[in-house]
Protein backbone atom coordinates (compact mmCIF):
# COMPACT_ATOMS: atom_id res chain seq x y z
CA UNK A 1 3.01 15.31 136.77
CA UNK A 2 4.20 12.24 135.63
CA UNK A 3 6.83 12.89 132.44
CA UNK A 4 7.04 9.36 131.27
CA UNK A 5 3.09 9.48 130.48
CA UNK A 6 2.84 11.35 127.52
CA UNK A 7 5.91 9.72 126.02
CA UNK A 8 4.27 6.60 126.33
CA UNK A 9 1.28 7.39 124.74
CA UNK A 10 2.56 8.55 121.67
CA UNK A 11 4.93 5.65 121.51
CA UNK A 12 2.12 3.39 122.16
CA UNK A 13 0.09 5.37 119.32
CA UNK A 14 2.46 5.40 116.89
CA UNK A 15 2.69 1.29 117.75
CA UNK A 16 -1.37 0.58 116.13
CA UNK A 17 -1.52 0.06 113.02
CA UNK A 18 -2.20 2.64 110.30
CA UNK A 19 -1.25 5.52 112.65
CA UNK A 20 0.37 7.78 110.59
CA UNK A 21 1.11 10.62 111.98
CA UNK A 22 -0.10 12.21 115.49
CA UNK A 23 0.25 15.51 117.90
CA UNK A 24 -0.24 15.40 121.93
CA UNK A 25 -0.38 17.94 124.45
CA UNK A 26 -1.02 17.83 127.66
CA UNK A 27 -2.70 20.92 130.02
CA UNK A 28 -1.06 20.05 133.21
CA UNK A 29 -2.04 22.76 135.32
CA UNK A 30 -5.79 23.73 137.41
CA UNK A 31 -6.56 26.09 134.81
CA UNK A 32 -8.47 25.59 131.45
CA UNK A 33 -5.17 27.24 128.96
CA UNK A 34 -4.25 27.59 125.22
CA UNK A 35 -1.19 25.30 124.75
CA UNK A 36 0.19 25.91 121.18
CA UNK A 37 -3.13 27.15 119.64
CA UNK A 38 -5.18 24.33 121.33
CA UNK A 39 -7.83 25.07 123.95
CA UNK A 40 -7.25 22.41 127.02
CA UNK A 41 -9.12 21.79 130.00
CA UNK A 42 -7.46 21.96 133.25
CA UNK A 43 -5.48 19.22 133.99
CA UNK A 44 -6.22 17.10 130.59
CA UNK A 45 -4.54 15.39 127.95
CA UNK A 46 -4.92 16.15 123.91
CA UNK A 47 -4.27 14.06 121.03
CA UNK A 48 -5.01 14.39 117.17
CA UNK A 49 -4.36 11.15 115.51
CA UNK A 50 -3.98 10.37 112.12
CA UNK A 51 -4.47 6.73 111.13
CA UNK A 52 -5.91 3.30 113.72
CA UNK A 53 -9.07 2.55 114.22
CA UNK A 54 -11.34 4.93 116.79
CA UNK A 55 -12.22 2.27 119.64
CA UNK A 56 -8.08 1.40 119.26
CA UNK A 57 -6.44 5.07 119.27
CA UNK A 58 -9.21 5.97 122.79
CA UNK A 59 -7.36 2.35 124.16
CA UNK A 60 -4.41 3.55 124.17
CA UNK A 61 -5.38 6.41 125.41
CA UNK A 62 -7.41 5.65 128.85
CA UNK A 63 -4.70 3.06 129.60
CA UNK A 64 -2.05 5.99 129.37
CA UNK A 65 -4.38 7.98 131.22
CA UNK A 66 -2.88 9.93 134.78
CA UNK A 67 -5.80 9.63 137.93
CA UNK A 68 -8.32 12.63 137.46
CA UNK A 69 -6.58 14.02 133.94
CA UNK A 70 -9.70 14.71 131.38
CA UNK A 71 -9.96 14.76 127.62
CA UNK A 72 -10.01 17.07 124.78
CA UNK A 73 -11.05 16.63 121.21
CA UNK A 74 -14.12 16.11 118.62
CA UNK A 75 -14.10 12.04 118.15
CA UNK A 76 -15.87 10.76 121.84
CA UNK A 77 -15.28 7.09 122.42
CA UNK A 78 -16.85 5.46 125.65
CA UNK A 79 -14.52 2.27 127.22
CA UNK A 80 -14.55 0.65 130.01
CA UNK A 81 -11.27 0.80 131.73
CA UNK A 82 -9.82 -2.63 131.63
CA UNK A 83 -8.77 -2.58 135.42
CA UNK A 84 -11.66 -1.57 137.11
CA UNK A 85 -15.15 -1.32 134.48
CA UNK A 86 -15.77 2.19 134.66
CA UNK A 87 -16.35 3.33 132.20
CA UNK A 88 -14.95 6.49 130.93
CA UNK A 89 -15.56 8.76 127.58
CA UNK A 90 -12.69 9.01 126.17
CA UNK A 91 -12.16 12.24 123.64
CA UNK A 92 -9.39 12.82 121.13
CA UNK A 93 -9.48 14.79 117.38
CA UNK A 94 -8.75 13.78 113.80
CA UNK A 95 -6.68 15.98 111.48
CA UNK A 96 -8.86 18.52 109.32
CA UNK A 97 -7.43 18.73 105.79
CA UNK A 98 -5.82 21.42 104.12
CA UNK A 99 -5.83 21.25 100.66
CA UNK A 100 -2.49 22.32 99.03
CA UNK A 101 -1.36 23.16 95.79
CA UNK A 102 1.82 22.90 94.09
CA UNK A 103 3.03 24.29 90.86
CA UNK A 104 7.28 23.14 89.92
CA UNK A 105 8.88 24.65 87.20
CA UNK A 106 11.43 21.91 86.14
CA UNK A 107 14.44 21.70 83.46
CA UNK A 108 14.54 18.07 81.38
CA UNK A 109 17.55 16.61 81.87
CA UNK A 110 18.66 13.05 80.73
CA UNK A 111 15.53 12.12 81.50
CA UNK A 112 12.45 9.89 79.73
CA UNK A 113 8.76 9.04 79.96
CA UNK A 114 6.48 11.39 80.71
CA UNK A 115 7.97 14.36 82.88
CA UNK A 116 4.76 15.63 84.56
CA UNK A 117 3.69 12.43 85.16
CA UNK A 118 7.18 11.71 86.64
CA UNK A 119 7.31 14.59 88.63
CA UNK A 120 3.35 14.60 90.08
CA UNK A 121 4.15 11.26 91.17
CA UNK A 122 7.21 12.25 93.02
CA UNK A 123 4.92 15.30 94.87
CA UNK A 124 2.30 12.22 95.85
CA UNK A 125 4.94 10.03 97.36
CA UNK A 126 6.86 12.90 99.22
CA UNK A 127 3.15 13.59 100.58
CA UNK A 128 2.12 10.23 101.30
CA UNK A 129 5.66 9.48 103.30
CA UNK A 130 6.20 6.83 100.43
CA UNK A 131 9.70 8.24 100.24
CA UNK A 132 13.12 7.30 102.55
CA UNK A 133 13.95 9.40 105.17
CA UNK A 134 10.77 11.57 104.62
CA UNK A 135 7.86 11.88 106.81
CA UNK A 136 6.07 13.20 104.10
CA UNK A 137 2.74 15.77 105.00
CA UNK A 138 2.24 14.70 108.98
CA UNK A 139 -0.40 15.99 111.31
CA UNK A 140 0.98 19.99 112.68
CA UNK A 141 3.42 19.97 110.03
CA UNK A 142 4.34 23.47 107.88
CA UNK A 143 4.19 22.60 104.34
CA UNK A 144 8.03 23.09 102.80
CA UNK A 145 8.37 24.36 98.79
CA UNK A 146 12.07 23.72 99.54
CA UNK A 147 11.82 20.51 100.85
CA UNK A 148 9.15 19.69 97.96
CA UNK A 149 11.25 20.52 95.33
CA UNK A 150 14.32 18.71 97.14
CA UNK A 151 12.51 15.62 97.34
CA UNK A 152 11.37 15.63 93.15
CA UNK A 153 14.79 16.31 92.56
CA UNK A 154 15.90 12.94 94.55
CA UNK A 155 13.34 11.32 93.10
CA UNK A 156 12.70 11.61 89.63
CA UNK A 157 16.99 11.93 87.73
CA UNK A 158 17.47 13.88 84.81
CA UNK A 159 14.63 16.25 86.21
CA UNK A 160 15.34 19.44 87.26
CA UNK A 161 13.64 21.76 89.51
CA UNK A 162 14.40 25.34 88.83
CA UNK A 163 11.08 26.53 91.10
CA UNK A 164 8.64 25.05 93.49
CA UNK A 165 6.08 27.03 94.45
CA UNK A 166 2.73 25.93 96.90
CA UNK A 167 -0.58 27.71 97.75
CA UNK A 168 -3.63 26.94 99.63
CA UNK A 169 -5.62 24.87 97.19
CA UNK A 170 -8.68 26.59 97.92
CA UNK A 171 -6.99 30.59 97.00
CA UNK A 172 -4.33 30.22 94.74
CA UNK A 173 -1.49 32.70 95.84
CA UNK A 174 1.15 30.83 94.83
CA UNK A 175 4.56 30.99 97.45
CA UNK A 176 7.92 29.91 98.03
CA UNK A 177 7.16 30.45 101.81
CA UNK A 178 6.34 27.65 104.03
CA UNK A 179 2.53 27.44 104.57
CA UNK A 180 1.67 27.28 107.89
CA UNK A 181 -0.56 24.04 109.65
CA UNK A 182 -1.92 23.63 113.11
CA UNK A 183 -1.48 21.41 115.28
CA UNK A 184 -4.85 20.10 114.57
CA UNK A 185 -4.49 19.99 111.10
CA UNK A 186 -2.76 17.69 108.52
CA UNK A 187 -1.81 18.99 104.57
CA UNK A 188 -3.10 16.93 101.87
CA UNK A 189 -2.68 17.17 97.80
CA UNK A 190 -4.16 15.90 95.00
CA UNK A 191 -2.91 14.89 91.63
CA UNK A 192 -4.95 17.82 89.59
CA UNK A 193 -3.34 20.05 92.31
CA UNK A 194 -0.02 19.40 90.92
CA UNK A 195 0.84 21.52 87.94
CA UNK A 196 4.21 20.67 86.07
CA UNK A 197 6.15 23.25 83.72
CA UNK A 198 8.48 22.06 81.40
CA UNK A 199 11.09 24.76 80.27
């Protein structure tokens, strides 16, 4: 069991561009297991990637790749392994979307413009990772109302968020509770999604 493998992978992941966001886990014992809510293979390696290209993300991949380790995941990409030829087929997954709503109650403050415009922008760019210090909606992440609402309020001055709630966008029951993502999952909202009340 070499430590230093999966570190490099993700590093060298994260390194292609586009790569947004990514999970890895790796099944390291003879036995096929559930590791965090992910079926692996015995002895075998498991990445979901968000962002790069397929034929660059399955690179990286086989050339972080431990003698006899397999694959797991959806997206199959055969390459020949630059050292020797073989070829191998390399396997890995892509996020699945969950759709999430969001509904903020906000106060006007000093500000101007158009608040709901204001303030669904401000949900987009937390999303997106547009914003500083804010990774935004990554691959296995829980969506956050709290952190949601935090981020509008950094964003758009003289806006004030008294509530944020979120929901699944496909059953509205609107929260203040974290929604929960897998591992093999990444949230995603759109701009109709975003509902704005101005007290």
């Amino acid at each position: 069991q070499n430590v230093a493998l999966p570190a490099s992978a993700t590093s060298d992941l994260y390194d292609l561009d586009g790569v947004k966001s990514l999970q890895y886990r790796e099944n390291y014992t003879k036995a096929d297991a559930t590791i965090d809510g992910i079926f692996l293979l015995a002895n075998s390696v498991w990445a979901c990637v968000d962002g790069g290209t397929d034929a660059e993300v399955a690179a990286v991949l086989l050339a972080n790749k431990s003698l006899g380790a397999n694959w797991n995941g959806a997206v199959t990409v055969n390459l020949p392994h630059p050292a020797t030829g073989q070829s191998y087929p390399v396997k890995f997954d892509r996020p699945a979307s969950v759709a999430i709503a969001a509904r903020l109650t906000v106060r006007k403050g000093s500000a101007l413009g158009d608040i709901p415009q204001t303030v669904r922008q401000a949900v987009l760019d937390y999303a997106a990772g547009l914003l500083e210090g804010e990774p935004g909606f990554t691959v296995g992440s829980n969506v956050s109302a709290f952190e949601l609402g935090g981020a509008v309020n950094r964003e758009a001055p003289g806006v004030y968020v008294q509530k944020c709630e979120i929901s699944l966008a496909s059953v509205i029951s609107w929260t203040t509770d974290e929604i929960a993502i897998a591992l093999n999952q990444k949230a995603t909202i759109l701009a109709g999604d975003v509902t704005v009340v101005v007290l």
